[in-house]
Protein backbone atom coordinates (compact mmCIF):
# COMPACT_ATOMS: atom_id res chain seq x y z
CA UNK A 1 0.00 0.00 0.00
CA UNK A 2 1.10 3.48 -0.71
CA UNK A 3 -0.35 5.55 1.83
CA UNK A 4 0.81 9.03 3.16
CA UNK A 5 2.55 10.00 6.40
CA UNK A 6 -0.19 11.05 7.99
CA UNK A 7 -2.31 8.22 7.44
CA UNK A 8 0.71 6.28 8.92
CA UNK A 9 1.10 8.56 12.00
CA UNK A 10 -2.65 8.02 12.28
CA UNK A 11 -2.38 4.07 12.10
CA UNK A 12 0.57 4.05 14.40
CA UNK A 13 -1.55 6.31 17.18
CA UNK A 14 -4.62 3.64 16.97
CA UNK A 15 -2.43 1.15 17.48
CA UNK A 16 -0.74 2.88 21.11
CA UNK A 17 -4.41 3.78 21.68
CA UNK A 18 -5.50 -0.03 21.60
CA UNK A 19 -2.48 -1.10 23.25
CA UNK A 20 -3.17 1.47 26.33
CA UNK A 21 -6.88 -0.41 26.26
CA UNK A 22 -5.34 -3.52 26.04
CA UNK A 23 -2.15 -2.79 29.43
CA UNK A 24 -5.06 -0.93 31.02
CA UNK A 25 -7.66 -4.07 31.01
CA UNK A 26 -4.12 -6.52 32.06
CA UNK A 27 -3.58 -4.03 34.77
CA UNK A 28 -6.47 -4.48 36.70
CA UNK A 29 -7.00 -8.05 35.86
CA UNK A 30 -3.85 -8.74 37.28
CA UNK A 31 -4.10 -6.32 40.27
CA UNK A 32 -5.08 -8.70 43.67
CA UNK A 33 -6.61 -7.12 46.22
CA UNK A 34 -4.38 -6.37 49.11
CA UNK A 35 -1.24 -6.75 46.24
CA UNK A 36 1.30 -4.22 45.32
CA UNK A 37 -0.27 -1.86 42.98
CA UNK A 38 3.35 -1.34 41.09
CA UNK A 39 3.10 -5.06 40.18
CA UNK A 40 0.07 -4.14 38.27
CA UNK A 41 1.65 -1.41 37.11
CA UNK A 42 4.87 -3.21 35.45
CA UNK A 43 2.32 -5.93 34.05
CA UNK A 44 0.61 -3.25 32.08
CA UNK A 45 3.23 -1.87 30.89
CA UNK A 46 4.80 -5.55 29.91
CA UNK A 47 1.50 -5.74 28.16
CA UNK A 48 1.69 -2.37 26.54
CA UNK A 49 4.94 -3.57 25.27
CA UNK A 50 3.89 -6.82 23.98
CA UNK A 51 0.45 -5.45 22.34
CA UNK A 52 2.27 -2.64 20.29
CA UNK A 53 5.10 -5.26 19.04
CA UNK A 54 2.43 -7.46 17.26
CA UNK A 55 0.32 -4.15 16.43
CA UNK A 56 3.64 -2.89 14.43
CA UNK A 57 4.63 -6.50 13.26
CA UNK A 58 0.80 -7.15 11.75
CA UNK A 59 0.90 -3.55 10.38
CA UNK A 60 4.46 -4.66 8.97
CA UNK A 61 3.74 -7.96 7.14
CA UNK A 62 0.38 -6.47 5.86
CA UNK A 63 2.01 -3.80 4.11
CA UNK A 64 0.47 -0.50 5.93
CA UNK A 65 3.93 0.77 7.49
């Protein structure tokens, strides 16, 4: 695909926004009441991490980046 920078940019932004959805949700999932809240914290943000990877990978192999 030939598309422009900003429609890039664009793609690349939904993709943090999802993954931000996505280490938000692990986050409190993995949160246990009376647990360390900065556990939760570095689990979202391992899931942030992973989530964006395979985002950027997908958007890779497909062609959009």
């Amino acid at each position: 695909m030939n598309l422009s920078l900003g429609v890039r940019v664009l793609v690349v932004v939904i993709c943090a926004l999802v993954s931000v959805i996505v280490a938000l949700v692990g986050g409190f999932l993995s949160h246990a009441p009376g647990g360390r809240k900065a556990a939760a914290v570095l689990f979202g943000g391992g899931v942030f991490g992973g989530c964006m990877i395979l985002c950027m990978t997908v958007l890779n192999a497909v062609g959009v980046l």
